[in-house]
PDB file of N, CA and C in Angstrom:
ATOM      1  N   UNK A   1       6.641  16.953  15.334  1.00  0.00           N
ATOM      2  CA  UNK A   1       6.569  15.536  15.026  1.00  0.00           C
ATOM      3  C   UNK A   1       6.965  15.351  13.562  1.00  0.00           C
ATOM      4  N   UNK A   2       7.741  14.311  13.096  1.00  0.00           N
ATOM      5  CA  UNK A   2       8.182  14.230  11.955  1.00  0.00           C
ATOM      6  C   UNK A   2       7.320  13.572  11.366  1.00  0.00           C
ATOM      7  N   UNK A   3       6.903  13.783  10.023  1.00  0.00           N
ATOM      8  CA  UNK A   3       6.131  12.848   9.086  1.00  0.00           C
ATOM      9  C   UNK A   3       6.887  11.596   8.925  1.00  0.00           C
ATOM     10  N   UNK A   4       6.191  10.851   7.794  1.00  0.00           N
ATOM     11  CA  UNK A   4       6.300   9.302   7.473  1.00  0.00           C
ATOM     12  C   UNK A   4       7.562   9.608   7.228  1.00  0.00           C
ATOM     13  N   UNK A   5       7.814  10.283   5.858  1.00  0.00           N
ATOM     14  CA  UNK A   5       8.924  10.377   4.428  1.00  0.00           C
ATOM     15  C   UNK A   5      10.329  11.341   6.175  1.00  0.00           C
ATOM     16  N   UNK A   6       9.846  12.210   6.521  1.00  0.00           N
ATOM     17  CA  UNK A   6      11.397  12.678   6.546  1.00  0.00           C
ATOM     18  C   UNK A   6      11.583  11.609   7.962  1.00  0.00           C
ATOM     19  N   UNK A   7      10.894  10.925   9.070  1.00  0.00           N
ATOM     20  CA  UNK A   7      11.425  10.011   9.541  1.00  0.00           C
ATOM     21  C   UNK A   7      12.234   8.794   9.126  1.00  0.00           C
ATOM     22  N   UNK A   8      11.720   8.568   7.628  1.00  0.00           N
ATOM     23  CA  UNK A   8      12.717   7.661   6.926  1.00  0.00           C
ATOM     24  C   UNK A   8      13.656   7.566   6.494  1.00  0.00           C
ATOM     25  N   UNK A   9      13.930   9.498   6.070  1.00  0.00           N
ATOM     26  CA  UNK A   9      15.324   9.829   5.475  1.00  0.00           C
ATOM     27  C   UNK A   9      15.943   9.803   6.816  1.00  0.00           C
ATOM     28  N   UNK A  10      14.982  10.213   8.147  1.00  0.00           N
ATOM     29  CA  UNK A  10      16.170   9.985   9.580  1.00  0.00           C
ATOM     30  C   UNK A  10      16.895   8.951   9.583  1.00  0.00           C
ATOM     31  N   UNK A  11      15.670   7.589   9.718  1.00  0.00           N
ATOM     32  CA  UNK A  11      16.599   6.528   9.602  1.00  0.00           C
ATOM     33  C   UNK A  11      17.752   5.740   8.462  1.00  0.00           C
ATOM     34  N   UNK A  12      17.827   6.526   7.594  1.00  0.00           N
ATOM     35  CA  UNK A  12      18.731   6.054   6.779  1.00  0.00           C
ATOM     36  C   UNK A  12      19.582   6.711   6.682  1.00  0.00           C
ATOM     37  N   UNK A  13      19.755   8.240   7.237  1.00  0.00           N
ATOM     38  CA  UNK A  13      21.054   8.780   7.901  1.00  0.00           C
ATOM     39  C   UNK A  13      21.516   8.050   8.924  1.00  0.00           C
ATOM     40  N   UNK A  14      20.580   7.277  10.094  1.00  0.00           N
ATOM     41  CA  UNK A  14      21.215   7.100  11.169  1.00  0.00           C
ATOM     42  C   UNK A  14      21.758   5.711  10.799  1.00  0.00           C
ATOM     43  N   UNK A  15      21.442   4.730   9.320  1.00  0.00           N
ATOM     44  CA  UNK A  15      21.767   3.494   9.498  1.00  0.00           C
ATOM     45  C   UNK A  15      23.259   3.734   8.558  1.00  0.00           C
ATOM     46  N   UNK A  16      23.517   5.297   7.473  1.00  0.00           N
ATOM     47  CA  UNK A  16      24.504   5.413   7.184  1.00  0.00           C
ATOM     48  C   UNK A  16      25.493   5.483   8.149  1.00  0.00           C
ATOM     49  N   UNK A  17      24.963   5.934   9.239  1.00  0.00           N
ATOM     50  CA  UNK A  17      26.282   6.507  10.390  1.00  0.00           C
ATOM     51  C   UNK A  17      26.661   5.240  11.201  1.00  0.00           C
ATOM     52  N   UNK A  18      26.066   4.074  10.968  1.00  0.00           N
ATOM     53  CA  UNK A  18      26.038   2.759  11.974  1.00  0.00           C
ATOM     54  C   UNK A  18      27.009   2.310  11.023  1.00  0.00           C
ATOM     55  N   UNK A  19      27.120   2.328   9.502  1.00  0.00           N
ATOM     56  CA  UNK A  19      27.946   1.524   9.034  1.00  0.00           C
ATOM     57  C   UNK A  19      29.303   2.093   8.839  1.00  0.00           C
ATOM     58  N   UNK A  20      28.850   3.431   8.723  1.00  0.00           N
ATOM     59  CA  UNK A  20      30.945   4.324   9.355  1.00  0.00           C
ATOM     60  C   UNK A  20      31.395   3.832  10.779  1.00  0.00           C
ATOM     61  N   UNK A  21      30.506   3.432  11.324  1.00  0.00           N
ATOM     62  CA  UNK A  21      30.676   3.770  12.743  1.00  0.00           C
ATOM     63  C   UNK A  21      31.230   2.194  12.922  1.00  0.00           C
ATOM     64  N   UNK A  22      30.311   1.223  11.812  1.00  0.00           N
ATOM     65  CA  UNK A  22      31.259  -0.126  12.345  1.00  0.00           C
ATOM     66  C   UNK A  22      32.650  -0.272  11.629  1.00  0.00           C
ATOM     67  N   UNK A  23      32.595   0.179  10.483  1.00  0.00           N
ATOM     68  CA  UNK A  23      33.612   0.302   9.440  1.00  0.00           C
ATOM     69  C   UNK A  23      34.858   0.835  10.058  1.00  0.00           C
ATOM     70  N   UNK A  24      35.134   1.954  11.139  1.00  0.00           N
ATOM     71  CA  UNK A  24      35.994   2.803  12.041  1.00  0.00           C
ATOM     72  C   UNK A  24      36.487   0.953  12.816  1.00  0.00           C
ATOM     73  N   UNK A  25      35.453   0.658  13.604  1.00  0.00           N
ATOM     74  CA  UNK A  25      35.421  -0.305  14.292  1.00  0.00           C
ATOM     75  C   UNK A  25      36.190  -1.867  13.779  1.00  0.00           C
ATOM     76  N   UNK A  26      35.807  -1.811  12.293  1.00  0.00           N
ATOM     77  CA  UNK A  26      36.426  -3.121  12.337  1.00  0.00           C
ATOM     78  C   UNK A  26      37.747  -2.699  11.442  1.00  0.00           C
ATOM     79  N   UNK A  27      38.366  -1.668  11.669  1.00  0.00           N
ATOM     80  CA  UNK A  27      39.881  -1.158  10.989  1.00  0.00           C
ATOM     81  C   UNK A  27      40.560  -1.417  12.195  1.00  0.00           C
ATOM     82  N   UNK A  28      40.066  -0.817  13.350  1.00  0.00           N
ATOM     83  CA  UNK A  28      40.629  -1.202  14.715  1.00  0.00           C
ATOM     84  C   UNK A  28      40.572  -2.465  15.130  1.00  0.00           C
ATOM     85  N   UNK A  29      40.347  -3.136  14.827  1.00  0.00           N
ATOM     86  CA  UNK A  29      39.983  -4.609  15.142  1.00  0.00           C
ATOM     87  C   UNK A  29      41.869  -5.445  14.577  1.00  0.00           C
ATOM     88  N   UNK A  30      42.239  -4.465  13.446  1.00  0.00           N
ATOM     89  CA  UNK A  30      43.605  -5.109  13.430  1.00  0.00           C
ATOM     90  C   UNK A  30      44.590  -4.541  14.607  1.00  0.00           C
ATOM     91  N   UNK A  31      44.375  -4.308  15.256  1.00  0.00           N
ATOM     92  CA  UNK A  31      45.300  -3.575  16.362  1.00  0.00           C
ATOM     93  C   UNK A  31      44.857  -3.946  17.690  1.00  0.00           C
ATOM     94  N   UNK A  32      43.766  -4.883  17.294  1.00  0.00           N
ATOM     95  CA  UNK A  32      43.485  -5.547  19.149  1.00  0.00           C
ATOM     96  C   UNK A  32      44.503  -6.743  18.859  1.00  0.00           C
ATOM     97  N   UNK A  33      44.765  -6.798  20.601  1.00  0.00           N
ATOM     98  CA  UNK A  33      45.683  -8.481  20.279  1.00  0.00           C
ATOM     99  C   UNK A  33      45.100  -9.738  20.711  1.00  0.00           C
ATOM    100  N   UNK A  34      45.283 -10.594  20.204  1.00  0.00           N
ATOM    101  CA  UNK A  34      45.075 -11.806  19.342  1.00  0.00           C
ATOM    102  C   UNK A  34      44.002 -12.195  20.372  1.00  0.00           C
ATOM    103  N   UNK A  35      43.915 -12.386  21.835  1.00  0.00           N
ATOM    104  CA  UNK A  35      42.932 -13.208  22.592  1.00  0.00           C
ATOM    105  C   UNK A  35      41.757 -12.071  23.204  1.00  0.00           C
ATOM    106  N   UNK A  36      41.969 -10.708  22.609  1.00  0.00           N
ATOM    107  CA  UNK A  36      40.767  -9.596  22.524  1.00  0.00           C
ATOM    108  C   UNK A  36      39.762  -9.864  21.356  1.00  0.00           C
ATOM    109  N   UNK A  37      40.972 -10.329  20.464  1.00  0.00           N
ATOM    110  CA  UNK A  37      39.888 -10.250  18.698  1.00  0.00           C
ATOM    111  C   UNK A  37      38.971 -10.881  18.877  1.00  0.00           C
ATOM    112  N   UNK A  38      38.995 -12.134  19.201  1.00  0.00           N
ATOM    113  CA  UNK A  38      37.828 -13.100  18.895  1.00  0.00           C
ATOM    114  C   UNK A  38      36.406 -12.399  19.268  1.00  0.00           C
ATOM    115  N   UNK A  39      36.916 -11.722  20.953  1.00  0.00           N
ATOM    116  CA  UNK A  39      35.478 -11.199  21.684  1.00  0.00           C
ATOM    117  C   UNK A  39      34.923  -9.600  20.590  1.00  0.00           C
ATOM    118  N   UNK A  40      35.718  -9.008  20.363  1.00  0.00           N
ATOM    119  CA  UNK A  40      35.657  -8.024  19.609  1.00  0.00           C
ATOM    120  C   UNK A  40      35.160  -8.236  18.507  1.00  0.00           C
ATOM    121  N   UNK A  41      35.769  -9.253  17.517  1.00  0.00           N
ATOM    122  CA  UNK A  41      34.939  -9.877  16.606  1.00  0.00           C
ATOM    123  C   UNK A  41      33.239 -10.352  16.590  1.00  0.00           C
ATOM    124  N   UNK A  42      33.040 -10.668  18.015  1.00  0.00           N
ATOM    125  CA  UNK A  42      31.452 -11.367  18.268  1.00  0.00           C
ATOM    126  C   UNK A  42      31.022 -10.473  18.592  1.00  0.00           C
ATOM    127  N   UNK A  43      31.346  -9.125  19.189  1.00  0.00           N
ATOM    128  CA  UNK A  43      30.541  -8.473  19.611  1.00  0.00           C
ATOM    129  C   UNK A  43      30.356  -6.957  18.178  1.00  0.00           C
ATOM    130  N   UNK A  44      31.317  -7.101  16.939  1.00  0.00           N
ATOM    131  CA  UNK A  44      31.010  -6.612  15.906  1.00  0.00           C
ATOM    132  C   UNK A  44      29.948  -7.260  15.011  1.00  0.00           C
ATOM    133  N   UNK A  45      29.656  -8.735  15.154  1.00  0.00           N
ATOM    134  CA  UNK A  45      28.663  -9.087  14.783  1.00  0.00           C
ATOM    135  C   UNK A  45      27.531  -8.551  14.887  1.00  0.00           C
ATOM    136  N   UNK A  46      27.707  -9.351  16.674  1.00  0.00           N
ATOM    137  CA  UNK A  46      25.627  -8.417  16.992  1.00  0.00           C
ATOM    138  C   UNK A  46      25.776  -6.855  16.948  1.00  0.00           C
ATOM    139  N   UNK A  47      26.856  -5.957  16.807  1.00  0.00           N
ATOM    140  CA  UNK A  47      26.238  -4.999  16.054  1.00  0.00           C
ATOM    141  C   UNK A  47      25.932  -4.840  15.141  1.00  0.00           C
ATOM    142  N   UNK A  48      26.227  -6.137  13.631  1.00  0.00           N
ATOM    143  CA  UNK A  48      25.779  -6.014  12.460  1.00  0.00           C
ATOM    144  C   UNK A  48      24.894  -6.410  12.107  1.00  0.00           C
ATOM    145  N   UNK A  49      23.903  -7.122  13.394  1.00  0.00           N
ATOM    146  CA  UNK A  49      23.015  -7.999  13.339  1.00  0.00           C
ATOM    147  C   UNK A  49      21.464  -6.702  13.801  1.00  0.00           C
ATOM    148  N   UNK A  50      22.100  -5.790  15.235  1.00  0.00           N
ATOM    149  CA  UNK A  50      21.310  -4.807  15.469  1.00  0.00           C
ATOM    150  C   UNK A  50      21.055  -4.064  14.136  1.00  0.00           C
ATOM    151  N   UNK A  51      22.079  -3.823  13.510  1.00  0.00           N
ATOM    152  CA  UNK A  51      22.178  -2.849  12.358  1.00  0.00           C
ATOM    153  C   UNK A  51      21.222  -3.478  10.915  1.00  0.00           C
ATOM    154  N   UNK A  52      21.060  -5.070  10.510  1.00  0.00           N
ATOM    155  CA  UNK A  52      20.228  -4.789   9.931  1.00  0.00           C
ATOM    156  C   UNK A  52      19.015  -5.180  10.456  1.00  0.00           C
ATOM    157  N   UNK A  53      18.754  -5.313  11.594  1.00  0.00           N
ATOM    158  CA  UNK A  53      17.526  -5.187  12.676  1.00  0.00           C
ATOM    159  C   UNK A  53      16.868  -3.431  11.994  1.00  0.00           C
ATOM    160  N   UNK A  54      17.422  -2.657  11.982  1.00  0.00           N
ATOM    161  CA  UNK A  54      16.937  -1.395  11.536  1.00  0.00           C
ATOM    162  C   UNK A  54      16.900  -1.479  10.348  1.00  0.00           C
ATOM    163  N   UNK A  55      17.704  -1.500   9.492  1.00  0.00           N
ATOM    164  CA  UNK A  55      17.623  -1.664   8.397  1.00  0.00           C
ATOM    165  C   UNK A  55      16.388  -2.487   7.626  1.00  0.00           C
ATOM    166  N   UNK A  56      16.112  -3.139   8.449  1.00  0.00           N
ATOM    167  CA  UNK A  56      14.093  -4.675   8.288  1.00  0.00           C
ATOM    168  C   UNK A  56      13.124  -3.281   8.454  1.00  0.00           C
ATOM    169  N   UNK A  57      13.531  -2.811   9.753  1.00  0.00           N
ATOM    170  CA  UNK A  57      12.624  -1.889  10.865  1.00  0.00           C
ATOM    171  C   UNK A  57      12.783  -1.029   9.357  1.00  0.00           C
ATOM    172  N   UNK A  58      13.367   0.106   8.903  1.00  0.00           N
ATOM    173  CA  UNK A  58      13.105   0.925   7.451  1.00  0.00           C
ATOM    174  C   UNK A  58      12.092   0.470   6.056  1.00  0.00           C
ATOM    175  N   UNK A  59      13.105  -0.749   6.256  1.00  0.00           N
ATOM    176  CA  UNK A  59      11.739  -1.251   4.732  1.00  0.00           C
ATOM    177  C   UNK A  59      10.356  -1.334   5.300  1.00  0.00           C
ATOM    178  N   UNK A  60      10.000  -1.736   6.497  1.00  0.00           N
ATOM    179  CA  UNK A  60       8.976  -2.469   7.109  1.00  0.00           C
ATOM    180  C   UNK A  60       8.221  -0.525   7.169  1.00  0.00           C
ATOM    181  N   UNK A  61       9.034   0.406   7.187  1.00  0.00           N
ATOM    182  CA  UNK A  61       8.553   1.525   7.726  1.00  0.00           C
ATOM    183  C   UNK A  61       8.048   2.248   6.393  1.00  0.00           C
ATOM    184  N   UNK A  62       8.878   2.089   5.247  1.00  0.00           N
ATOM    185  CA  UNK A  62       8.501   2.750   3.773  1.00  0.00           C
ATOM    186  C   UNK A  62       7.331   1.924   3.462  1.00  0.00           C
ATOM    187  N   UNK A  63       6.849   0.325   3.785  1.00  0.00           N
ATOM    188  CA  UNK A  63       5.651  -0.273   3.074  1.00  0.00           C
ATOM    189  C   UNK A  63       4.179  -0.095   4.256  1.00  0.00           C
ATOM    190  N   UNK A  64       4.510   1.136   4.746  1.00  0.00           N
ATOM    191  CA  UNK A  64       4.037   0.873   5.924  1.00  0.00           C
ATOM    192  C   UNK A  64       2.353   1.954   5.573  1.00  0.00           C
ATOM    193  N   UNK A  65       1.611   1.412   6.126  1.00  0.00           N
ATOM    194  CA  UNK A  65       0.232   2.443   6.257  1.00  0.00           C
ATOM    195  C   UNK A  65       0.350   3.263   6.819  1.00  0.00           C
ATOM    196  N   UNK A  66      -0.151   4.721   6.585  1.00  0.00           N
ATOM    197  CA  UNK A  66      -0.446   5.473   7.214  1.00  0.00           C
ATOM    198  C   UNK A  66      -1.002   5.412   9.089  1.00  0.00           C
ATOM    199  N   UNK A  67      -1.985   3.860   9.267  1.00  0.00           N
ATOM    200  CA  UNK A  67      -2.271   3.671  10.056  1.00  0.00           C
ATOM    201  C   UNK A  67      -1.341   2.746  10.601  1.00  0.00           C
ATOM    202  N   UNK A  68      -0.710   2.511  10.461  1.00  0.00           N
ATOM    203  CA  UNK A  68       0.310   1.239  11.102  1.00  0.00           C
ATOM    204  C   UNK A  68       2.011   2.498  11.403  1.00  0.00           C
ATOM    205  N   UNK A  69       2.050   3.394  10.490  1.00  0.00           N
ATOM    206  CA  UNK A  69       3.295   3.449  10.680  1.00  0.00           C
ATOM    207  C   UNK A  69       3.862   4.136  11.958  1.00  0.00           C
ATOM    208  N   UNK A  70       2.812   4.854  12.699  1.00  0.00           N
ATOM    209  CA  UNK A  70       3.554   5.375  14.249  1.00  0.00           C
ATOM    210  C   UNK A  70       4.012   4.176  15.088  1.00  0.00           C
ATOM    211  N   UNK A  71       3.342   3.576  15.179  1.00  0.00           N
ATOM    212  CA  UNK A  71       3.576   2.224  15.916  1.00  0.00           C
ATOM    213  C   UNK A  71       4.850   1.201  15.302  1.00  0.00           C
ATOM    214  N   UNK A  72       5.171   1.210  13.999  1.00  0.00           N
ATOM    215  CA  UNK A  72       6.561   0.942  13.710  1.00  0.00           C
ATOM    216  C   UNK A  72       7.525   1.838  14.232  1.00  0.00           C
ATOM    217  N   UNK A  73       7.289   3.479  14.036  1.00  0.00           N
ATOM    218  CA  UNK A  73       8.126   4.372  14.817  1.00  0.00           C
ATOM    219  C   UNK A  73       8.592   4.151  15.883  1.00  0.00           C
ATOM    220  N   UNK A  74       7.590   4.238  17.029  1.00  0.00           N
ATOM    221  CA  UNK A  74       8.183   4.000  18.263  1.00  0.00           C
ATOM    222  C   UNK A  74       8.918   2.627  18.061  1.00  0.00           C
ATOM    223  N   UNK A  75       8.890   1.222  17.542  1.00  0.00           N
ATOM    224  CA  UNK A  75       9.182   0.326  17.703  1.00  0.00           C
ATOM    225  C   UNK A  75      10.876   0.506  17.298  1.00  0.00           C
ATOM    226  N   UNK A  76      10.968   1.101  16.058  1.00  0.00           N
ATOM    227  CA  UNK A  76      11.922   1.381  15.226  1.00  0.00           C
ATOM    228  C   UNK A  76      13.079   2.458  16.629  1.00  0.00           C
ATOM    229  N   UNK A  77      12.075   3.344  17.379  1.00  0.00           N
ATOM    230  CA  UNK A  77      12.836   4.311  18.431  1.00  0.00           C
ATOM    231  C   UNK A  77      13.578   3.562  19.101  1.00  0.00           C
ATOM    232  N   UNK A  78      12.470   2.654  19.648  1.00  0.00           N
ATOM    233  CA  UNK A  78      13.009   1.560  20.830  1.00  0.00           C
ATOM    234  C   UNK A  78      14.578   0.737  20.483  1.00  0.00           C
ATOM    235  N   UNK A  79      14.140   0.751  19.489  1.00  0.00           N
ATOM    236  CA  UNK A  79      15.404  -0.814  18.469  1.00  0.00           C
ATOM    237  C   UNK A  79      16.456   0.605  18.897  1.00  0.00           C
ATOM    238  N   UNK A  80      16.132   1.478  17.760  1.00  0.00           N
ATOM    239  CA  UNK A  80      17.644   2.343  17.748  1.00  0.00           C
ATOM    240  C   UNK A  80      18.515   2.842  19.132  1.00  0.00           C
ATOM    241  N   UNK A  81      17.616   3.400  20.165  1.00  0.00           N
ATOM    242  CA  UNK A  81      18.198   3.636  21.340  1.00  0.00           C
ATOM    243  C   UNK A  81      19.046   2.206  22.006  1.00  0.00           C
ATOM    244  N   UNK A  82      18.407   0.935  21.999  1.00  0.00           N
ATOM    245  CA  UNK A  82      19.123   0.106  22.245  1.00  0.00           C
ATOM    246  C   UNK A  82      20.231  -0.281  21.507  1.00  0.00           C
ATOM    247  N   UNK A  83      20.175  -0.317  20.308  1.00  0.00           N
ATOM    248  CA  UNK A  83      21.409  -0.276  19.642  1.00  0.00           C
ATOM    249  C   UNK A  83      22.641   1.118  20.020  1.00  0.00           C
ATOM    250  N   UNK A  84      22.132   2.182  20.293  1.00  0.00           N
ATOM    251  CA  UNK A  84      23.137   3.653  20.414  1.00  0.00           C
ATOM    252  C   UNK A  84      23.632   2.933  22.203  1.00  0.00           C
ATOM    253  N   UNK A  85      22.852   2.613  22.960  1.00  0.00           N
ATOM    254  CA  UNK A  85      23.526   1.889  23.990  1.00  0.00           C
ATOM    255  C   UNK A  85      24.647   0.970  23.722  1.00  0.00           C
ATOM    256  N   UNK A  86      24.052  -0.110  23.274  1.00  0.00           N
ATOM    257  CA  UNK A  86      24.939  -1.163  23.212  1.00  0.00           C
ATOM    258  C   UNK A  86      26.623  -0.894  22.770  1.00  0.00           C
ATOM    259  N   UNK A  87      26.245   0.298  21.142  1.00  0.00           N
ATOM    260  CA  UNK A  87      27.092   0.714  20.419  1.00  0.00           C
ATOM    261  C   UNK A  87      28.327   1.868  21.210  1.00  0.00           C
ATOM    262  N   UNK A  88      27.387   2.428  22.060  1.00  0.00           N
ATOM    263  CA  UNK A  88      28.484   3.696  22.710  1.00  0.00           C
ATOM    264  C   UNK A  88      29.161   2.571  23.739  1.00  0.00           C
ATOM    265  N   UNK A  89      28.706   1.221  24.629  1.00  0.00           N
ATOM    266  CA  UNK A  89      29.231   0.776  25.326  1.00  0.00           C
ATOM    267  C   UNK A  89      30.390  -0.138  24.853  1.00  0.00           C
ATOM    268  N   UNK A  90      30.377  -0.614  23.544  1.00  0.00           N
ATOM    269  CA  UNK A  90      31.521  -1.292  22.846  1.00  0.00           C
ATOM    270  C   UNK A  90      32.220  -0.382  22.675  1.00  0.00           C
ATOM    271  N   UNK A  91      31.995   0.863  22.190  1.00  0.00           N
ATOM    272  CA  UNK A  91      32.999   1.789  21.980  1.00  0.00           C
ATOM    273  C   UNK A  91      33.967   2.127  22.846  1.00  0.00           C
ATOM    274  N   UNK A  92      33.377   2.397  23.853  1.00  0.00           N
ATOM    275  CA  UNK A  92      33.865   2.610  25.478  1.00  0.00           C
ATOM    276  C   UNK A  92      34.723   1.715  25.712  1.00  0.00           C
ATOM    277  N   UNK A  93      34.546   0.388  25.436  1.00  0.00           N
ATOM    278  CA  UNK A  93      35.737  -0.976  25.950  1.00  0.00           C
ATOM    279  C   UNK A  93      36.474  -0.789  25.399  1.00  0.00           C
ATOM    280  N   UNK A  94      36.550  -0.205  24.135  1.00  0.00           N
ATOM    281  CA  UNK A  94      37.816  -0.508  23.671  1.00  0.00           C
ATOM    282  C   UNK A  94      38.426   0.480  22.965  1.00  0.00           C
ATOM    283  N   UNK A  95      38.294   1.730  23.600  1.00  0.00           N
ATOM    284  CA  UNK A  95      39.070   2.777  22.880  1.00  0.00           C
ATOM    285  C   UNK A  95      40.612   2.940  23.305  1.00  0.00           C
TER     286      UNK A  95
END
């Protein structure tokens, strides 16, 4: 089981890799054509929207009690797996 401190450095590896990962994403975004972009565009949003959804979920996790902070964990688990869904399934549309 990971402590407080190195679950936090997890999540801020995993929120570095969300922003390569959209950054890849919105370079490709010049190479969709013109009546793809828009949807591609909205759906790079709510991943930037999931993304600082975690990013709340981290600060909320560093000010966090000892007694409060497993229960941000799992919450923080929950968020991220739904985001690695959402994220591998945009990926998928449009490689």
């Amino acid at each position: 089981m990971l402590t407080k401190d190195e679950f936090i450095a997890d999540m801020k590896t995993r929120i570095d890799a969300w922003n390569a990962e959209i950054d890849v994403l919105q370079e490709k975004a010049h190479d969709i054509k013109e009546e793809a972009k828009v949807k591609y565009e909205e759906q790079l949003v709510a991943l930037r929207a999931t993304r600082a959804e975690g990013e709340k979920r981290l600060e909320e996790m560093q000010a966090a009690t000892e007694s409060n902070w497993e229960q941000l964990k799992l919450e923080t688990e929950r968020a991220w797996d739904a985001f690695k869904d959402s994220f591998n399934t945009f990926k998928s549309h449009y490689k």
